[in-house]
Protein backbone atom coordinates (compact mmCIF):
# COMPACT_ATOMS: atom_id res chain seq x y z
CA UNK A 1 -9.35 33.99 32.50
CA UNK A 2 -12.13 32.76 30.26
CA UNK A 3 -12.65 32.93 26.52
CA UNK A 4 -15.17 34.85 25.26
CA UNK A 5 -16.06 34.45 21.44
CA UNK A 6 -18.63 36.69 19.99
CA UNK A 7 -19.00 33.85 16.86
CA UNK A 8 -17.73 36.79 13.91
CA UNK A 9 -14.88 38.26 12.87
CA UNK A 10 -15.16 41.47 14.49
CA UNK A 11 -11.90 43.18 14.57
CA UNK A 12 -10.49 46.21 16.48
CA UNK A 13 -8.01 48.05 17.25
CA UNK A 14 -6.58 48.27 21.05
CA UNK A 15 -3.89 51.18 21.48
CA UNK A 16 -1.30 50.51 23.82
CA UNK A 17 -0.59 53.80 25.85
CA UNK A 18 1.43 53.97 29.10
CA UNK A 19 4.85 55.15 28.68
CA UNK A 20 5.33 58.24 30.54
CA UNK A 21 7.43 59.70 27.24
CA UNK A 22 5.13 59.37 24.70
CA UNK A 23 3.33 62.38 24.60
CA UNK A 24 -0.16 63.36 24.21
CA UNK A 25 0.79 64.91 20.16
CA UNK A 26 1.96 61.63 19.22
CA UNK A 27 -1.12 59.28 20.86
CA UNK A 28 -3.67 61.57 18.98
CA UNK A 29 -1.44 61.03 15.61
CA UNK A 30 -2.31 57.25 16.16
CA UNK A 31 -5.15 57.70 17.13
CA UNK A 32 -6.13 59.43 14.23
CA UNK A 33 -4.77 56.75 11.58
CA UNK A 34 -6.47 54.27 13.07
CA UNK A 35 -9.98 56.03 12.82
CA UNK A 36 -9.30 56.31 8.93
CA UNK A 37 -9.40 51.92 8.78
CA UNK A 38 -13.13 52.62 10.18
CA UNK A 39 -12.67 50.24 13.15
CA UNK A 40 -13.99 50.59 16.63
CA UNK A 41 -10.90 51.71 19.04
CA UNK A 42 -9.96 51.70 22.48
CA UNK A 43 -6.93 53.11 24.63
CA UNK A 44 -5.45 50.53 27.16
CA UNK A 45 -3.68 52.87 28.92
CA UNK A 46 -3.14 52.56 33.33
CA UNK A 47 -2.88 56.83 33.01
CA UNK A 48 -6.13 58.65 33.15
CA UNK A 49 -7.00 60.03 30.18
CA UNK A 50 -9.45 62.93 30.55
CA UNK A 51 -12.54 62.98 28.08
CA UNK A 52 -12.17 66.13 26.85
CA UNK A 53 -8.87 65.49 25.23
CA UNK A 54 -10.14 61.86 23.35
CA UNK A 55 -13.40 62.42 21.61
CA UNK A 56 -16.47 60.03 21.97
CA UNK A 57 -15.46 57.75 19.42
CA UNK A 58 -12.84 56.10 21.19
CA UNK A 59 -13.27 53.92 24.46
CA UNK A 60 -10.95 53.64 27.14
CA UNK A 61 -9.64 51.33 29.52
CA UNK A 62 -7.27 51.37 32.24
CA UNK A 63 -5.30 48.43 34.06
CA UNK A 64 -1.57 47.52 35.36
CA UNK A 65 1.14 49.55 33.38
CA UNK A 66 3.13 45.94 33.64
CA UNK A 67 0.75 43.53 32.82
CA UNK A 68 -0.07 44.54 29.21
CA UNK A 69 -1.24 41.69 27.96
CA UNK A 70 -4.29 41.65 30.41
CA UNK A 71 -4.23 45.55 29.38
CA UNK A 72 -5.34 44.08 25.61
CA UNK A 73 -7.72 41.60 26.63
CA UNK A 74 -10.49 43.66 28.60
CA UNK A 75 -9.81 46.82 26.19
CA UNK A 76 -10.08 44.05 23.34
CA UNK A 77 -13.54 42.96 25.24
CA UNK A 78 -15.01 46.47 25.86
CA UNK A 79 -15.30 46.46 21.82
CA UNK A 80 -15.94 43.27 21.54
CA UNK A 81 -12.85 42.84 19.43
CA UNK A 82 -12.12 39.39 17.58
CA UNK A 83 -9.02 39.78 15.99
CA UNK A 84 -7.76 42.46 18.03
CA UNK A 85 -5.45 44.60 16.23
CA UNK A 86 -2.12 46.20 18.66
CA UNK A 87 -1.09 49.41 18.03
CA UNK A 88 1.35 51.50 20.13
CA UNK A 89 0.92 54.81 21.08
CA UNK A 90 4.86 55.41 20.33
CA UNK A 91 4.27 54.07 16.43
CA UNK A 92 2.32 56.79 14.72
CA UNK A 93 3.26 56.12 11.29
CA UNK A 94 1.39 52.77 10.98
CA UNK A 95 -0.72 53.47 8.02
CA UNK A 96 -4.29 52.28 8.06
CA UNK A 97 -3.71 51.13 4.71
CA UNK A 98 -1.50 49.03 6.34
CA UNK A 99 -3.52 47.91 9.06
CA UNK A 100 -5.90 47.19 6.29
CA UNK A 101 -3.38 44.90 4.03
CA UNK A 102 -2.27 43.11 7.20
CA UNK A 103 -6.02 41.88 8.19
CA UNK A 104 -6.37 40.52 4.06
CA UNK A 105 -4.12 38.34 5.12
CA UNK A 106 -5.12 37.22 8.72
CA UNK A 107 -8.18 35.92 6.50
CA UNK A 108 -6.74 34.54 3.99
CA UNK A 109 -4.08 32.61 5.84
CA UNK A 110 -6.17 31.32 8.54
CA UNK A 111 -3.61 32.49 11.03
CA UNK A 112 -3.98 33.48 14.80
CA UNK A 113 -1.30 35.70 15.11
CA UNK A 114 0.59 37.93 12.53
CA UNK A 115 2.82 40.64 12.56
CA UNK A 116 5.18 43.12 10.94
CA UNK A 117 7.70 42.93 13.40
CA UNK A 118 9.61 40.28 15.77
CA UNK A 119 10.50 40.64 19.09
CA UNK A 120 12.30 38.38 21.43
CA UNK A 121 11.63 39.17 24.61
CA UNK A 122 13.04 42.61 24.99
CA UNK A 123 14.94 42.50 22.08
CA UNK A 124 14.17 43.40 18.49
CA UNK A 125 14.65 41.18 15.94
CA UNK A 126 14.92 42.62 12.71
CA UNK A 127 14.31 39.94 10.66
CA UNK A 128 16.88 39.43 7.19
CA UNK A 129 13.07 39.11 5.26
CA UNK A 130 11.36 42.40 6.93
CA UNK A 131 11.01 45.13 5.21
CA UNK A 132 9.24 47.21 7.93
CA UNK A 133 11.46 49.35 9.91
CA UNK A 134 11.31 49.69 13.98
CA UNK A 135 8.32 52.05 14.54
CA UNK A 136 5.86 50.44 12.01
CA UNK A 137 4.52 47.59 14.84
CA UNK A 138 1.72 46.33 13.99
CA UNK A 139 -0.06 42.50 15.77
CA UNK A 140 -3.05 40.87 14.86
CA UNK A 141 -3.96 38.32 17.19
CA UNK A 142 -7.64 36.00 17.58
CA UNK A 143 -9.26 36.82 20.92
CA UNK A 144 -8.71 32.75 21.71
CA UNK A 145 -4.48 33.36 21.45
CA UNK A 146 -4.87 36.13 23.96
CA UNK A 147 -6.57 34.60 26.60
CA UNK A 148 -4.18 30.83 26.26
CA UNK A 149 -1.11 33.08 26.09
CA UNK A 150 -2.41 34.88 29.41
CA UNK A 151 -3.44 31.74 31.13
CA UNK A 152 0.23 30.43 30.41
CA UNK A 153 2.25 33.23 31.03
CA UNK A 154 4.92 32.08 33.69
CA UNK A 155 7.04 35.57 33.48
CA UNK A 156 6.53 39.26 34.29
CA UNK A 157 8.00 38.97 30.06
CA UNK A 158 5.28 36.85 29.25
CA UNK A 159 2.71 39.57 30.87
CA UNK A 160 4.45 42.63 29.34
CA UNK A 161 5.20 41.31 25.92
CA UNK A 162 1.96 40.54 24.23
CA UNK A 163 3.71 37.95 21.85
CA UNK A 164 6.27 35.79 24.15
CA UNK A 165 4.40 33.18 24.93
CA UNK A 166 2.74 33.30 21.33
CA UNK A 167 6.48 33.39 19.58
CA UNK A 168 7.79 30.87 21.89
CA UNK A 169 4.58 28.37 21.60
CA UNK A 170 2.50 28.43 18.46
CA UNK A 171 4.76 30.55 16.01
CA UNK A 172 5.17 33.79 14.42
CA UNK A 173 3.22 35.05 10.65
CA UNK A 174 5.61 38.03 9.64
CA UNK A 175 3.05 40.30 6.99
CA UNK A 176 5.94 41.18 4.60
CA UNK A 177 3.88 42.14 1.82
CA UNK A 178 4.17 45.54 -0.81
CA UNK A 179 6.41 48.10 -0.95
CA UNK A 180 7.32 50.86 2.25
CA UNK A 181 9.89 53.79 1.16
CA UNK A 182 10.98 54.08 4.79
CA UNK A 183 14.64 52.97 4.89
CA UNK A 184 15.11 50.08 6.84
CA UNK A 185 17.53 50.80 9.01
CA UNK A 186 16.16 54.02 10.81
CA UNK A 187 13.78 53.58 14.00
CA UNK A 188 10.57 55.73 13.27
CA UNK A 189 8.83 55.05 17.12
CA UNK A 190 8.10 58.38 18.00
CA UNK A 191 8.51 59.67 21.62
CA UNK A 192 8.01 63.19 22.03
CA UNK A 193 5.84 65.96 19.73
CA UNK A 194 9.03 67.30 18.36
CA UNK A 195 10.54 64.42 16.43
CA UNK A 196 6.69 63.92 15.31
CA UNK A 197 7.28 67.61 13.81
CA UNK A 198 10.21 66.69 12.03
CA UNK A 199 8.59 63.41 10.51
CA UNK A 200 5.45 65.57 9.18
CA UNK A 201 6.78 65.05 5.67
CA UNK A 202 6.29 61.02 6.05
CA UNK A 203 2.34 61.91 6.38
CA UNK A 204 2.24 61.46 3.15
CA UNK A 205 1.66 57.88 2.42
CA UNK A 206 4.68 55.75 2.43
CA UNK A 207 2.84 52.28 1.25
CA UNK A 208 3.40 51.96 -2.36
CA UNK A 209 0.26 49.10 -3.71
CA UNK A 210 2.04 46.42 -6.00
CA UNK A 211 1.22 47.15 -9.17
């Protein structure tokens, strides 16, 4: 696969959708966090999504349920997306303030990939410094890191987890930055509408700024 550079940084946000348990509830909660940081979205999801239930404002792309990484690419291209910001459908809570604080410092650091969680290969890794509890993922990764980790992937891991090759080859930036009153040690990924009923409380913002 080629690497297409638009010349700006143009960022996006690319939902990952395709697990047949997360519901339709928790996708539009996501959804609708990630229309507050103002940035042009798009559902990689390989389940049709009817237009009626995902307004205008959001594009969508299909592909292989498997192969998510390609998944991210061409919805990362149909907005023409440079960093493309991962979100999962499953992870509702991710604030856009946090989206927000995590692209600051994509800039500032001059990074190509960064993160507020690590995974090794189908294992999470909470790292001793993270203060971000499972259910808050958030990646940033340039357009150019994308297309090299797809044109090296040698696994059916490498094509599924977007940052195996990346973690493995160039390195990992874990965003560890402010304060989160989520405790640590619960898992806030969100499956079904009814455990999204019983989290309404944590609507209210759960990013403290540093003062």
């Amino acid at each position: 696969m080629k690497y297409n550079s638009w010349g700006i940084y143009n960022p996006g946000i690319v939902i990952l959708h395709g697990d047949d348990t997360t519901k339709l509830p928790v996708l539009f909660a996501t959804i609708d966090n990630a229309k507050k940081t103002g940035l042009p979205i798009c559902i990689a999801s390989p389940k049709a999504i009817k237009n009626k239930v995902v307004d205008g404002s959001v594009t969508k792309y299909g592909g292989q349920e498997l192969n998510r990484i390609e998944r991210v690419i061409k919805a990362g291209f149909e907005i023409k997306s440079d960093p493309v910001v991962i979100l999962k459908s499953c992870c509702p809570l991710v604030e856009d303030t946090l989206i927000k604080r995590c692209l600051n410092m994509y800039k500032r650091r001059g990074v190509e990939y960064i993160s507020t969680t690590q995974y090794k290969e189908d294992e999470f890794v909470d790292t001793p410094t993270s203060k971000f509890p499972k259910g808050l993922d958030l990646e940033i990764v340039s357009y150019r890191l994308l297309i090299k980790a797809y044109n090296n992937a040698t696994s059916d891991i490498d094509r599924y987890y977007i940052n195996s090759w990346i973690v493995r080859n160039y390195g990992f930036h874990l965003f560890n930055q402010g304060t989160v009153t989520l405790d640590k040690s619960k898992n806030y990924i969100v499956k079904g509408p009814n455990k999204l009923k019983r989290l309404k409380e944590l609507e209210k913002p759960y990013w403290k700024r540093d003062s």
